[in-house]
PDB file of N, CA and C in Angstrom:
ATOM      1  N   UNK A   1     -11.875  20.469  31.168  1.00  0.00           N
ATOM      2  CA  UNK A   1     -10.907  19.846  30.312  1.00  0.00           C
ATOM      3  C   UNK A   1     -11.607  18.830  29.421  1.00  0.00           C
ATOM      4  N   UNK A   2     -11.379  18.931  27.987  1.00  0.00           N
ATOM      5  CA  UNK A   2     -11.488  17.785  27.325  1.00  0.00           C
ATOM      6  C   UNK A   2     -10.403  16.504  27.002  1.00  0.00           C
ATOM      7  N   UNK A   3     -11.613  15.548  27.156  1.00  0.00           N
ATOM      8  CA  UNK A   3     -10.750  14.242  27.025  1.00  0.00           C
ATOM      9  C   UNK A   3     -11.028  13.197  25.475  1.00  0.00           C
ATOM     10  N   UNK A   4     -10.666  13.039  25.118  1.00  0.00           N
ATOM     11  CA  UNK A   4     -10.798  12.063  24.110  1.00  0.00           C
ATOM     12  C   UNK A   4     -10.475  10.508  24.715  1.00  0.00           C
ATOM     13  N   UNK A   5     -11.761   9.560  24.562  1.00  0.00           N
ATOM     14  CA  UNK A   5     -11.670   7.753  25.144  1.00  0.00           C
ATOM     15  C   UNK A   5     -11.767   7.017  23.754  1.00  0.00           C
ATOM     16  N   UNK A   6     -10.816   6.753  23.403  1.00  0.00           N
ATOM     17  CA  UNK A   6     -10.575   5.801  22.384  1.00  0.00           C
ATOM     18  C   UNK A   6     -10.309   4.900  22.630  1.00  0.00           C
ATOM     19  N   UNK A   7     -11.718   3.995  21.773  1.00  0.00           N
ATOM     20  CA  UNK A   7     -12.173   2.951  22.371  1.00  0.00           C
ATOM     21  C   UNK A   7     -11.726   1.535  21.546  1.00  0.00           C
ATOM     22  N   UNK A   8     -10.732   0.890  21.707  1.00  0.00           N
ATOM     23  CA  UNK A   8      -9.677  -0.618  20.727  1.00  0.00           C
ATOM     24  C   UNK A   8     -10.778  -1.659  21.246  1.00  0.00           C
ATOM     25  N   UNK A   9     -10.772  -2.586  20.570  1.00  0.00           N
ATOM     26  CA  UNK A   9     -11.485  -4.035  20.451  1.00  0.00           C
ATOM     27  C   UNK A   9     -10.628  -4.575  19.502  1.00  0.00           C
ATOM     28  N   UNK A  10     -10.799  -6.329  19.307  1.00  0.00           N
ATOM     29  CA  UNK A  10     -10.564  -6.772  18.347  1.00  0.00           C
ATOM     30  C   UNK A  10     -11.401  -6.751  17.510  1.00  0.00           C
ATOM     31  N   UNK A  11     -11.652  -6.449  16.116  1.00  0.00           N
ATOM     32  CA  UNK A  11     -12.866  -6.183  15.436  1.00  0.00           C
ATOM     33  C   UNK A  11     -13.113  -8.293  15.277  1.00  0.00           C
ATOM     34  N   UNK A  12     -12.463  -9.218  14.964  1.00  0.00           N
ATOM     35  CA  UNK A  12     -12.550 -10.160  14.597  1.00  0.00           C
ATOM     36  C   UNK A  12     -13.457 -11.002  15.706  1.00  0.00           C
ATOM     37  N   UNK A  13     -12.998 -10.800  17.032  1.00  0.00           N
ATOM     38  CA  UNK A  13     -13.680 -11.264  18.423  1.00  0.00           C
ATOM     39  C   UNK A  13     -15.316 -10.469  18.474  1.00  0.00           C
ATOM     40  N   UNK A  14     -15.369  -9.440  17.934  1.00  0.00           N
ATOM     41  CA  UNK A  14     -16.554  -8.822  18.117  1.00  0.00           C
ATOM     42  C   UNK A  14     -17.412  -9.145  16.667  1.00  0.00           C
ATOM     43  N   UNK A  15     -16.894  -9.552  15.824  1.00  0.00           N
ATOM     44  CA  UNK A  15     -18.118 -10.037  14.796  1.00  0.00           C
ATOM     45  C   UNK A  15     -18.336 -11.086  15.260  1.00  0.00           C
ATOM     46  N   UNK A  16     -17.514 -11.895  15.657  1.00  0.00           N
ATOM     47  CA  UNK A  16     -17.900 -13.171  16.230  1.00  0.00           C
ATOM     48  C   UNK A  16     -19.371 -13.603  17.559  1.00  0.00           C
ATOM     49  N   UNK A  17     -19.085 -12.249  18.136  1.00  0.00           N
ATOM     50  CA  UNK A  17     -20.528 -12.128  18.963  1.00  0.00           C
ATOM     51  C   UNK A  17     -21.902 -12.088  18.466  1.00  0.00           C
ATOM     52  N   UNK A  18     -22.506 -12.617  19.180  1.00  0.00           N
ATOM     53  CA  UNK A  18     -23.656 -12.700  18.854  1.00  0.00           C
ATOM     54  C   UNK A  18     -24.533 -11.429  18.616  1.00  0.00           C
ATOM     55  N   UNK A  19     -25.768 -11.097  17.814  1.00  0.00           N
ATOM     56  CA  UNK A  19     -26.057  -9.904  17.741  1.00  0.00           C
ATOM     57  C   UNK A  19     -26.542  -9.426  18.590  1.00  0.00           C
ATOM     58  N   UNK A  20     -27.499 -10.327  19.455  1.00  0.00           N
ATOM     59  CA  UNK A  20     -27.819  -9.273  21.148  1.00  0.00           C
ATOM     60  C   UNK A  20     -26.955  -8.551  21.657  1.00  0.00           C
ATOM     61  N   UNK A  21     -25.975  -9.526  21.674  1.00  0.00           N
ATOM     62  CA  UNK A  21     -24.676  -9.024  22.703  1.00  0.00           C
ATOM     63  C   UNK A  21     -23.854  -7.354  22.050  1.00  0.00           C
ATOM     64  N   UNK A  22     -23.513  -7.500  20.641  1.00  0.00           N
ATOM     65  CA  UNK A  22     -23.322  -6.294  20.247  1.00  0.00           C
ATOM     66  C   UNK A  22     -24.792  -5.446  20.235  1.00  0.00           C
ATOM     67  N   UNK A  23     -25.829  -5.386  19.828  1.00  0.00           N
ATOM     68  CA  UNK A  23     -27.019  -4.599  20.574  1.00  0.00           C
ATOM     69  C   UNK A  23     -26.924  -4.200  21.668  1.00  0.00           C
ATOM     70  N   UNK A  24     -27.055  -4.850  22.796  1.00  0.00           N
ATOM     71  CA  UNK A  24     -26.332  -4.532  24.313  1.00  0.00           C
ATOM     72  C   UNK A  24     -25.344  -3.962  24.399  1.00  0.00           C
ATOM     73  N   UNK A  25     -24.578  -3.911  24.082  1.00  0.00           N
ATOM     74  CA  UNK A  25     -23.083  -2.930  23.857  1.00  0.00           C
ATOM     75  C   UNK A  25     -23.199  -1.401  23.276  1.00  0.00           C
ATOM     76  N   UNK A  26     -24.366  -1.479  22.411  1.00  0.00           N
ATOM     77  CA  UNK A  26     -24.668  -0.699  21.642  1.00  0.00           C
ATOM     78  C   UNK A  26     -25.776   0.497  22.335  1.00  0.00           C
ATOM     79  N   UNK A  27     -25.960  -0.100  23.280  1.00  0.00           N
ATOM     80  CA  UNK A  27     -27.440   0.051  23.988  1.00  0.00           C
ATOM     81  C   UNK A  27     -26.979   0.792  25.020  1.00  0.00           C
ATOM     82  N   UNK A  28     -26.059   0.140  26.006  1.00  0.00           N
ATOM     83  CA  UNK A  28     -25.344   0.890  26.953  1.00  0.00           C
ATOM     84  C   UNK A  28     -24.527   2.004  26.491  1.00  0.00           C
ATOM     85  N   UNK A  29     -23.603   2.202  25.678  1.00  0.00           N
ATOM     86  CA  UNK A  29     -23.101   3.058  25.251  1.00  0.00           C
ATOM     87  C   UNK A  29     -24.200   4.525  24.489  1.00  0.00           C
ATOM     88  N   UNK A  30     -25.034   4.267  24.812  1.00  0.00           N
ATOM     89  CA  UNK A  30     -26.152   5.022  24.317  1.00  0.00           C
ATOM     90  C   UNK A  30     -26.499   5.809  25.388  1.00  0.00           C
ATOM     91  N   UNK A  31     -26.884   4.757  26.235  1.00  0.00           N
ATOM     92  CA  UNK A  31     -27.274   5.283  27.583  1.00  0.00           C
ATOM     93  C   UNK A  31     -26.000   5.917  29.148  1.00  0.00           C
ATOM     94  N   UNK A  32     -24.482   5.228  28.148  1.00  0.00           N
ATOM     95  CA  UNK A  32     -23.874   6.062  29.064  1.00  0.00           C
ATOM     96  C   UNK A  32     -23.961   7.576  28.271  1.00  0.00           C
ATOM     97  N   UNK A  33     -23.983   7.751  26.827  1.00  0.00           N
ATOM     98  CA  UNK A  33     -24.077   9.036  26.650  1.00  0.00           C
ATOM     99  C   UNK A  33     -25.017  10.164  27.273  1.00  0.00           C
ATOM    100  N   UNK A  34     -25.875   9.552  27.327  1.00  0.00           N
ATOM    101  CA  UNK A  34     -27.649  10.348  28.131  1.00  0.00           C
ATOM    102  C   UNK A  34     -27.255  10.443  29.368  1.00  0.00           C
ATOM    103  N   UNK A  35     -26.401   9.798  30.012  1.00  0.00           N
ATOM    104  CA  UNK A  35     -25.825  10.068  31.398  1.00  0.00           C
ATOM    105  C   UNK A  35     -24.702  11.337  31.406  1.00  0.00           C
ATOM    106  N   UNK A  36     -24.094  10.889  30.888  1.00  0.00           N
ATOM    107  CA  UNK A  36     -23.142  12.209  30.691  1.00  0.00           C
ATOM    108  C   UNK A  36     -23.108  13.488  30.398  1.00  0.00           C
ATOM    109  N   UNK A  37     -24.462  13.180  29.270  1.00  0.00           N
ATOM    110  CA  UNK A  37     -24.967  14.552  28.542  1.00  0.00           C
ATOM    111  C   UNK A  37     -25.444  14.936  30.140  1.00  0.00           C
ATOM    112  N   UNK A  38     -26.327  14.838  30.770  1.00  0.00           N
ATOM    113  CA  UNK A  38     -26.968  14.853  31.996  1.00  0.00           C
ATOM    114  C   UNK A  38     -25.940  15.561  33.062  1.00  0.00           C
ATOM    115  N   UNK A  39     -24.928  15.529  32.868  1.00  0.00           N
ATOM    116  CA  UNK A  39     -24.206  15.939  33.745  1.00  0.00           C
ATOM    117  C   UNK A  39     -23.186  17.298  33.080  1.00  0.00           C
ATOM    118  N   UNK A  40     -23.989  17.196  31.668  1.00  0.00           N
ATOM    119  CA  UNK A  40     -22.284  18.196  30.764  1.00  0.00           C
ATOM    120  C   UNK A  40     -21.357  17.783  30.998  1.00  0.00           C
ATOM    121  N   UNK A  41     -21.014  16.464  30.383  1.00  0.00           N
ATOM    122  CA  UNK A  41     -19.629  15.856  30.299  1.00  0.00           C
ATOM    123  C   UNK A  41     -19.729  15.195  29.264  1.00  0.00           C
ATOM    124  N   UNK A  42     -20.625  14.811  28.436  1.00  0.00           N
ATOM    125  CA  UNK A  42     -20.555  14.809  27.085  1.00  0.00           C
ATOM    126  C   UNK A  42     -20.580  15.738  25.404  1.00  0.00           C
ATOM    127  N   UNK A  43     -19.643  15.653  24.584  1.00  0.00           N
ATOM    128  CA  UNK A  43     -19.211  16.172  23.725  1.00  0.00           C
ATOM    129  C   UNK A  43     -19.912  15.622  22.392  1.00  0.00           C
ATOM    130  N   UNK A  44     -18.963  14.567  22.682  1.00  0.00           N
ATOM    131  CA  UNK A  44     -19.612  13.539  21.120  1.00  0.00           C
ATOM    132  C   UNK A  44     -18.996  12.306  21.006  1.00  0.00           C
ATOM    133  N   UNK A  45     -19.649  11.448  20.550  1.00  0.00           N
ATOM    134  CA  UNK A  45     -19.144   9.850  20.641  1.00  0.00           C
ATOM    135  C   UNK A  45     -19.899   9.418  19.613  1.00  0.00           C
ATOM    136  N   UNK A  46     -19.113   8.008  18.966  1.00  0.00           N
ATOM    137  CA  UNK A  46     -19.746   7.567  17.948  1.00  0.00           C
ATOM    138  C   UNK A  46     -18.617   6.069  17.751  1.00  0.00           C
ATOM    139  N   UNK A  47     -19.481   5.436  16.956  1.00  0.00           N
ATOM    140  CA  UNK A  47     -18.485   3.915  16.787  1.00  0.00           C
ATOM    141  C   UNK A  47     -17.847   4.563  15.323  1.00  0.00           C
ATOM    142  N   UNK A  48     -16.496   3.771  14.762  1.00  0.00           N
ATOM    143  CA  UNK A  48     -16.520   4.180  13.588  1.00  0.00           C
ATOM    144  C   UNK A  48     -16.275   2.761  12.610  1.00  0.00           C
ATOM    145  N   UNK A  49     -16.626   2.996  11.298  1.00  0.00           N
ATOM    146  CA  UNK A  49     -16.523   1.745  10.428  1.00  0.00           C
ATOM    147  C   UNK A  49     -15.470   0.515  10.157  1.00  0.00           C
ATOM    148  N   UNK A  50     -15.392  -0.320  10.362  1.00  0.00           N
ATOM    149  CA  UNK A  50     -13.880  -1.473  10.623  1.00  0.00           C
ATOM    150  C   UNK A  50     -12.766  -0.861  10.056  1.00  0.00           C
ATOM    151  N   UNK A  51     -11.389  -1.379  10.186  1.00  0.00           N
ATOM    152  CA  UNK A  51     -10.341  -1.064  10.358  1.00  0.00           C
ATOM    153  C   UNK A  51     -10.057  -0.974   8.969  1.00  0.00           C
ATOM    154  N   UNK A  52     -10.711  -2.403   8.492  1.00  0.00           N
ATOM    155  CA  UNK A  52     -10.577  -3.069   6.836  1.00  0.00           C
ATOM    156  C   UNK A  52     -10.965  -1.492   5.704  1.00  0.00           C
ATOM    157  N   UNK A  53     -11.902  -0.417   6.291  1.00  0.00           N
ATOM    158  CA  UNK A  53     -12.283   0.538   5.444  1.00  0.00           C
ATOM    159  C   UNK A  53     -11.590   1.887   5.879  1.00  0.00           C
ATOM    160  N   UNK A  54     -10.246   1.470   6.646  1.00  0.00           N
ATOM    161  CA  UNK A  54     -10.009   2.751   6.854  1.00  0.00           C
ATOM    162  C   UNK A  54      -8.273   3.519   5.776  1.00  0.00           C
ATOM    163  N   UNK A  55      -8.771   4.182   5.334  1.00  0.00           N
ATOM    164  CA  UNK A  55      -7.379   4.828   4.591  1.00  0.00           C
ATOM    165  C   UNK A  55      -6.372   5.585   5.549  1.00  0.00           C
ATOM    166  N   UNK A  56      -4.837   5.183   5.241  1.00  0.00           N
ATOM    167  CA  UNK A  56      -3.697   6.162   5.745  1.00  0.00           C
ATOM    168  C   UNK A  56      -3.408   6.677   5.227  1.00  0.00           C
ATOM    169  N   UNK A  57      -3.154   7.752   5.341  1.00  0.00           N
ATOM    170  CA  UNK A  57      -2.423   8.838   4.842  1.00  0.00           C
ATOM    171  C   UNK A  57      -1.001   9.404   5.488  1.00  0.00           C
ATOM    172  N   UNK A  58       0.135   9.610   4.996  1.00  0.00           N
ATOM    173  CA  UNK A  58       1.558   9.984   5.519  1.00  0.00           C
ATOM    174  C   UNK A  58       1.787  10.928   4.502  1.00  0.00           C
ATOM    175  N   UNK A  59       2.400  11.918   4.524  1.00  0.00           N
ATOM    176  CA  UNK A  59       3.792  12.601   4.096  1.00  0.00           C
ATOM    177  C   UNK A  59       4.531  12.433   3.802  1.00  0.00           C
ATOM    178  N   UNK A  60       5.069  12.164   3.201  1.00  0.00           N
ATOM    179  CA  UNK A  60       6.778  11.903   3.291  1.00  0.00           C
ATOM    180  C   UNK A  60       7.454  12.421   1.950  1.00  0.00           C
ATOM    181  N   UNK A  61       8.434  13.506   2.311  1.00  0.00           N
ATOM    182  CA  UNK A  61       9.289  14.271   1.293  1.00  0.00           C
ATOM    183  C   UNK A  61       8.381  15.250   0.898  1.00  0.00           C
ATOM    184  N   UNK A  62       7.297  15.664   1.311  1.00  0.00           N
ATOM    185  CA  UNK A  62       6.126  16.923   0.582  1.00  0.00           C
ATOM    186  C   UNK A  62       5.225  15.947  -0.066  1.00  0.00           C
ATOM    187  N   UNK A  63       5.381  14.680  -0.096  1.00  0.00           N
ATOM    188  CA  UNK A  63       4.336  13.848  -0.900  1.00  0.00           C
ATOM    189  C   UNK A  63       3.670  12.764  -0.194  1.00  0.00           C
ATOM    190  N   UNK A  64       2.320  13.477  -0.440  1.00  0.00           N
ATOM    191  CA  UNK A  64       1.462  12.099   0.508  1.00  0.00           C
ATOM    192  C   UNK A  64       1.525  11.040  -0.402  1.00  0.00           C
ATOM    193  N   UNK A  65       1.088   9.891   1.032  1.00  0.00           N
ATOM    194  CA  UNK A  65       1.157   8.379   0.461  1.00  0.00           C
ATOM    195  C   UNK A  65       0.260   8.061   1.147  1.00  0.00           C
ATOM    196  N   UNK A  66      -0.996   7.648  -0.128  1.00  0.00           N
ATOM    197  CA  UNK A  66      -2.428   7.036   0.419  1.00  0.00           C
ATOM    198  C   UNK A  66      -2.223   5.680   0.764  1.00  0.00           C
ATOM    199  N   UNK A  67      -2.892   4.984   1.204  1.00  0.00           N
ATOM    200  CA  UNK A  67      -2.986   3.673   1.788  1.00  0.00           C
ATOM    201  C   UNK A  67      -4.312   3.132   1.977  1.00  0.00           C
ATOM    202  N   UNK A  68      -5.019   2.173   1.544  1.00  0.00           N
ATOM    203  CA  UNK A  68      -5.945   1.801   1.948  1.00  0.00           C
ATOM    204  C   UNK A  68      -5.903   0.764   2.776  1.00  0.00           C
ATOM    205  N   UNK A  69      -6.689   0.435   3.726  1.00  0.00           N
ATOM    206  CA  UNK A  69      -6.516  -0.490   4.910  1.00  0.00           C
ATOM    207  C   UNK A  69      -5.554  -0.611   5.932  1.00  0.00           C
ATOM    208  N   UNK A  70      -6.397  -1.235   7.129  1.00  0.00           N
ATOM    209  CA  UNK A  70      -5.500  -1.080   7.842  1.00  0.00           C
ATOM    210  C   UNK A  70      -3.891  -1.584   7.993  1.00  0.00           C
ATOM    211  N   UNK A  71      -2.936  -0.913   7.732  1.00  0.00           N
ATOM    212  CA  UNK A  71      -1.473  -1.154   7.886  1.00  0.00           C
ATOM    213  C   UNK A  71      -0.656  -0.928   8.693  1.00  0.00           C
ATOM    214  N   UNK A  72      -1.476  -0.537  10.424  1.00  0.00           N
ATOM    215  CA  UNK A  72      -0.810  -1.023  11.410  1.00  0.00           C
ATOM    216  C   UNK A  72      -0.527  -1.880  12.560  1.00  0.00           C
ATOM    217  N   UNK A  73       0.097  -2.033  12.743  1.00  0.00           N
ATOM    218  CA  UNK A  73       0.367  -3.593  13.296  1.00  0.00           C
ATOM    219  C   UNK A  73      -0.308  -3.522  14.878  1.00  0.00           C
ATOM    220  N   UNK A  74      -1.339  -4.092  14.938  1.00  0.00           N
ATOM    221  CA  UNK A  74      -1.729  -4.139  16.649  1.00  0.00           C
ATOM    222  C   UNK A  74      -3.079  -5.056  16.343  1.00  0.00           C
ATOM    223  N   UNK A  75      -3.221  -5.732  17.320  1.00  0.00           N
ATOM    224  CA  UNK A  75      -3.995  -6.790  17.831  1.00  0.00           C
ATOM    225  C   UNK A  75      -5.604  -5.995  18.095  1.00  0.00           C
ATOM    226  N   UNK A  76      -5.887  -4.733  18.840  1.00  0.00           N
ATOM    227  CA  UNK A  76      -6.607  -4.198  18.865  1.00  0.00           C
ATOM    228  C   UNK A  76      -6.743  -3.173  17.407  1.00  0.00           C
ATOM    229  N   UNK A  77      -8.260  -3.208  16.924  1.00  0.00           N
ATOM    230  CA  UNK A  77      -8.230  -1.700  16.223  1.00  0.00           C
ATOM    231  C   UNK A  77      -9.290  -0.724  16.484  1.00  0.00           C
ATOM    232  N   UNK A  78      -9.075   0.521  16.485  1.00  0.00           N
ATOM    233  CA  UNK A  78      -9.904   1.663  16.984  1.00  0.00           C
ATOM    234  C   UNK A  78     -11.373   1.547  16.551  1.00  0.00           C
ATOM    235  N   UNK A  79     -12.496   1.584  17.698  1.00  0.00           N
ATOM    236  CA  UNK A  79     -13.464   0.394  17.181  1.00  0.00           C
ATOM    237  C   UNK A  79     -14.532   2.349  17.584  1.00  0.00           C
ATOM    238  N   UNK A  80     -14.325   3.189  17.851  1.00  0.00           N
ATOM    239  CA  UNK A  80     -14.953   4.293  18.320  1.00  0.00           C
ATOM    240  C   UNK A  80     -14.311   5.306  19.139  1.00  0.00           C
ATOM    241  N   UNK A  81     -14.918   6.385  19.925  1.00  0.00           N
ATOM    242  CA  UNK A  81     -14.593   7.473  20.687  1.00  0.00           C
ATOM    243  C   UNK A  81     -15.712   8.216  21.403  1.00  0.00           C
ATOM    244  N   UNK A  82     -15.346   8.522  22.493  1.00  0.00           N
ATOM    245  CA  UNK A  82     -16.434   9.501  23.272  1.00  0.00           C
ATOM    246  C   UNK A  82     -15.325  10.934  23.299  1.00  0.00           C
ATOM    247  N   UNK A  83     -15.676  11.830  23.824  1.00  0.00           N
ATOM    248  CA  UNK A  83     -14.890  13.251  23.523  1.00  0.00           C
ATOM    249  C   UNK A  83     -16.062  13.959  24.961  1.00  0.00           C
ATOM    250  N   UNK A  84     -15.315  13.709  25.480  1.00  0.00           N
ATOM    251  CA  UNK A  84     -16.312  14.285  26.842  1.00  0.00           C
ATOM    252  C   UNK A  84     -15.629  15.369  27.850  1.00  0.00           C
ATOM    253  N   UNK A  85     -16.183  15.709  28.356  1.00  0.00           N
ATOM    254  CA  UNK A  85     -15.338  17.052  29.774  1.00  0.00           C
ATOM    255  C   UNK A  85     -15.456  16.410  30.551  1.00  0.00           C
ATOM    256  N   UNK A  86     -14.143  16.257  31.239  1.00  0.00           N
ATOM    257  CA  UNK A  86     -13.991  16.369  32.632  1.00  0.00           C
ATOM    258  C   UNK A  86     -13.320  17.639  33.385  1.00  0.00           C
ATOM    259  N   UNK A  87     -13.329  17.164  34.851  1.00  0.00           N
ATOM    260  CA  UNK A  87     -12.480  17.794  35.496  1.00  0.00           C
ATOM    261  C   UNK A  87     -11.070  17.997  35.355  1.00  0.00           C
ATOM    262  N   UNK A  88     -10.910  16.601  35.680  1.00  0.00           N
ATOM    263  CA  UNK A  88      -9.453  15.943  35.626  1.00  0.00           C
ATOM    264  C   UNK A  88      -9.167  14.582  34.732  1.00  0.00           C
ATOM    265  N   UNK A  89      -8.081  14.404  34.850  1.00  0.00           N
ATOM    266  CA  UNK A  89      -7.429  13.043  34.036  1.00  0.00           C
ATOM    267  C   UNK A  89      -8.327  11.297  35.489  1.00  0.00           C
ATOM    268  N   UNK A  90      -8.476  11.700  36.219  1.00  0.00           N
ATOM    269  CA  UNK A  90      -8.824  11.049  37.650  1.00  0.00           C
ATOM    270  C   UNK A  90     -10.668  10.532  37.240  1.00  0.00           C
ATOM    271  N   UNK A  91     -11.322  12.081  36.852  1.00  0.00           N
ATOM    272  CA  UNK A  91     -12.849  12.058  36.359  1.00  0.00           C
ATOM    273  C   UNK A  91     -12.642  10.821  34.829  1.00  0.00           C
ATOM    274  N   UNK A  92     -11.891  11.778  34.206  1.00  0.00           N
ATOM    275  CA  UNK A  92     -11.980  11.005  32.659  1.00  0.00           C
ATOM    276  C   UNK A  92     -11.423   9.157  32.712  1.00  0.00           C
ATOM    277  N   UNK A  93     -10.672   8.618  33.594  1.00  0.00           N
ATOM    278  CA  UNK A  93     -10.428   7.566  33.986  1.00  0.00           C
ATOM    279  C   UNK A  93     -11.598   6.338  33.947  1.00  0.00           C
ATOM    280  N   UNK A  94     -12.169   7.447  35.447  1.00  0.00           N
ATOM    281  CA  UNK A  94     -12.991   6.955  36.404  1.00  0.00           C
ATOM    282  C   UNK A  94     -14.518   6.734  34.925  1.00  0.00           C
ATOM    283  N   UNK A  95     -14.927   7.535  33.715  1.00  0.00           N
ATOM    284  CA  UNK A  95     -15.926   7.725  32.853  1.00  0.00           C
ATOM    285  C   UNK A  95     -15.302   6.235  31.623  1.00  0.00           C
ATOM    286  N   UNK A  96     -14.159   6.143  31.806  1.00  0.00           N
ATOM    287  CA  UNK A  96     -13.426   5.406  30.742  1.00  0.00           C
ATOM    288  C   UNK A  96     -14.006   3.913  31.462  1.00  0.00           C
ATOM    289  N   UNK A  97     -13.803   3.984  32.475  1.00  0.00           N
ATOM    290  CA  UNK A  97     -14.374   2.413  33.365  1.00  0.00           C
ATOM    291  C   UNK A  97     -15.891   2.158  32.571  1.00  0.00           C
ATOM    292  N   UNK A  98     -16.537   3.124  32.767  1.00  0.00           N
ATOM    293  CA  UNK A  98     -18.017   2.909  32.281  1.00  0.00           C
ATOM    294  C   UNK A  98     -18.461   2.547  31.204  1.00  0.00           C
ATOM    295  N   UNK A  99     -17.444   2.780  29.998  1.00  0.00           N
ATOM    296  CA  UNK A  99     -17.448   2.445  28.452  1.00  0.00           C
ATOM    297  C   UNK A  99     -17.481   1.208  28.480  1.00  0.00           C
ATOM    298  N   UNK A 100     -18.907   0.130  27.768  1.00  0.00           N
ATOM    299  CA  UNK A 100     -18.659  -0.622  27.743  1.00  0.00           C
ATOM    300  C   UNK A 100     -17.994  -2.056  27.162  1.00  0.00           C
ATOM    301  N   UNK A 101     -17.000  -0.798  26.128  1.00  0.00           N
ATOM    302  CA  UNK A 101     -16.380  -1.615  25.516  1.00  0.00           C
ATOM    303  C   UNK A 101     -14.929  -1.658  26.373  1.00  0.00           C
ATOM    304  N   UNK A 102     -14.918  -1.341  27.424  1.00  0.00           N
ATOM    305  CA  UNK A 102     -13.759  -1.759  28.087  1.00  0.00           C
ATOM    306  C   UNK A 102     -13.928  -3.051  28.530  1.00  0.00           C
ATOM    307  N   UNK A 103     -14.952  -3.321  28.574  1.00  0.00           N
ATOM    308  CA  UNK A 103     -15.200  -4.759  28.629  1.00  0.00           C
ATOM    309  C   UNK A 103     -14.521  -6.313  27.575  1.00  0.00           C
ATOM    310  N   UNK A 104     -14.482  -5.697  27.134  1.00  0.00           N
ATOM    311  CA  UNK A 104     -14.147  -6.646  25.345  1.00  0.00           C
ATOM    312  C   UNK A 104     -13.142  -5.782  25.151  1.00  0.00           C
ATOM    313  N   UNK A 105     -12.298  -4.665  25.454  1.00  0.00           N
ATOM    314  CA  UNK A 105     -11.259  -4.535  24.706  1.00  0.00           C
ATOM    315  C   UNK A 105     -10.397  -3.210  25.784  1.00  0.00           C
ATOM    316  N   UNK A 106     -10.181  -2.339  25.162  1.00  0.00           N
ATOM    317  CA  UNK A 106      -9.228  -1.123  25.587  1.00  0.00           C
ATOM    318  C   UNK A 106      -9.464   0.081  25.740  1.00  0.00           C
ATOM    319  N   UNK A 107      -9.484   1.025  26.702  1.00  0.00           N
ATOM    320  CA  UNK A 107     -10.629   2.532  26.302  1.00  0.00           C
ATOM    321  C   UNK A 107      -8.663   3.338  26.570  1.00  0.00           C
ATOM    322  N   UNK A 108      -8.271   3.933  25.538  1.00  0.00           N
ATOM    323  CA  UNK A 108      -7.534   4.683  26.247  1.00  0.00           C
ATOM    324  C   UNK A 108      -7.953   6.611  26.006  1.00  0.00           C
ATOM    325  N   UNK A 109      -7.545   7.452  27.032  1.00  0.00           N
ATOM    326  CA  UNK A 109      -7.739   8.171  27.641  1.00  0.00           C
ATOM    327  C   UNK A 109      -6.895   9.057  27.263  1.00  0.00           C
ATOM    328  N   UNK A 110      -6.597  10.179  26.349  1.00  0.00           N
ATOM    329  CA  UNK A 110      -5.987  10.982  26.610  1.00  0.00           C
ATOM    330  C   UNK A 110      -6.741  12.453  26.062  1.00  0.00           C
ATOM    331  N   UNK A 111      -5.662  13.280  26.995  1.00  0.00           N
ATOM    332  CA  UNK A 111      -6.087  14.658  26.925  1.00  0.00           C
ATOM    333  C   UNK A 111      -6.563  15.479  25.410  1.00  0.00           C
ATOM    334  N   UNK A 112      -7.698  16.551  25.476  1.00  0.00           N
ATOM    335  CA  UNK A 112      -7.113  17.246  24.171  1.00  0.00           C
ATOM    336  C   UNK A 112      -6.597  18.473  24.393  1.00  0.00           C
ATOM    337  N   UNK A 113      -5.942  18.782  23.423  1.00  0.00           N
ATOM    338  CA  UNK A 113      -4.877  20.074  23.587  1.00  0.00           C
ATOM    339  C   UNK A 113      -6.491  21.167  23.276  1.00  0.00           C
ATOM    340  N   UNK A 114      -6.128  22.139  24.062  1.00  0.00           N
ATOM    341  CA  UNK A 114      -6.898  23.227  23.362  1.00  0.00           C
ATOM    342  C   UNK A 114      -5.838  24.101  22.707  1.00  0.00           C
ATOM    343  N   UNK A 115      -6.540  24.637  21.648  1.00  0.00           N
ATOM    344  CA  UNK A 115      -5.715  25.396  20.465  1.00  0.00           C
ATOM    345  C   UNK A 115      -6.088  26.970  20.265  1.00  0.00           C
ATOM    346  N   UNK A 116      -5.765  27.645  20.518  1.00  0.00           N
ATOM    347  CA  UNK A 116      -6.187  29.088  20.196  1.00  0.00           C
ATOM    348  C   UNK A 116      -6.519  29.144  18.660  1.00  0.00           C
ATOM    349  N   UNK A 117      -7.269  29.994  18.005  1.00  0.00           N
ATOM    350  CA  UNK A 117      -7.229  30.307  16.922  1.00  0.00           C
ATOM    351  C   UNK A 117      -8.222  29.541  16.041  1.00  0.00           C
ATOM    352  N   UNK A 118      -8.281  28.100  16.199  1.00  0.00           N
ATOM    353  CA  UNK A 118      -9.549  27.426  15.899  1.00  0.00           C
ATOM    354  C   UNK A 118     -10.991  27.849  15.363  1.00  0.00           C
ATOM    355  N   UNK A 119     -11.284  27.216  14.547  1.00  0.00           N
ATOM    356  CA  UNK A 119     -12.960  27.678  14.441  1.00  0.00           C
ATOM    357  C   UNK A 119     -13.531  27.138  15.420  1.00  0.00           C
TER     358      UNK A 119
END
C-alpha cells in the first residue's frame, strides 16, 4: 500500500531557526530516506517551496480561478512529503513518527487511492 506523509510546520517558526538546526532536519530526513529506500518503502519525498509561492487554483462554474499565495487559513503550511509503501495504515504511522519534522510540526498520513488506467 501506498501512503502519502504530509509534512505541516509553521514556515514562520522554522525560518526563525537557526541554520544548523534546519541542516539537521535536513540531514535526517535524508537519511530517513536511505533507510527506507533500504527496506522498499520508499517512493519519493522532497520539501516543497514556502506557502508565500504557492498558486490556487479552483473551478468554479467551468471557470478556473487562479490565486496566488497562500489563501488558506491554518496555522501550519505544507512544508513537504514522503510517498512511501507500507504494509498497513499501523507501518505508515509508526514511519510518520520518524519524520523529523514531526518534531516542529505535523506529519499527516493518508492513504493513496490506486487508480486503474494511469500511466
Amino acid at each position: 500500500m501506498k501512503f502519502i506523509l504530509l509534512v505541516h510546520h509553521d514556515e514562520s517558526a522554522f525560518e526563525q531557526m537557526r541554520d544548523e538546526t534546519k541542516k539537521g532536519l535536513l540531514t535526517e530526513s535524508i537519511g530517513l530516506c536511505h533507510q527506507l529506500d533500504a527496506k522498499g518503502e520508499y517512493v519519493h519525498a522532497s520539501p516543497v517551496h514556502p506557502a508565500a509561492t504557492a498558486t490556487l487554483v479552483r473551478v468554479r462554474d467551468g471557470r478556473p480561478l487562479v490565486t496566488d499565495g497562500p489563501f488558506i487559513e491554518t496555522r501550519e503550511q505544507m512544508a513537504g512529503y514522503f510517498l512511501i509503501e507500507a504494509k498497513d495504515r499501523d507501518e505508515a504511522v509508526a514511519i510518520a513518527g520518524r519524520v523529523p519534522g514531526a518534531r516542529i510540526g505535523t506529519v499527516e498520513v493518508r492513504q493513496v487511492r490506486e487508480i486503474t488506467g494511469l500511466p
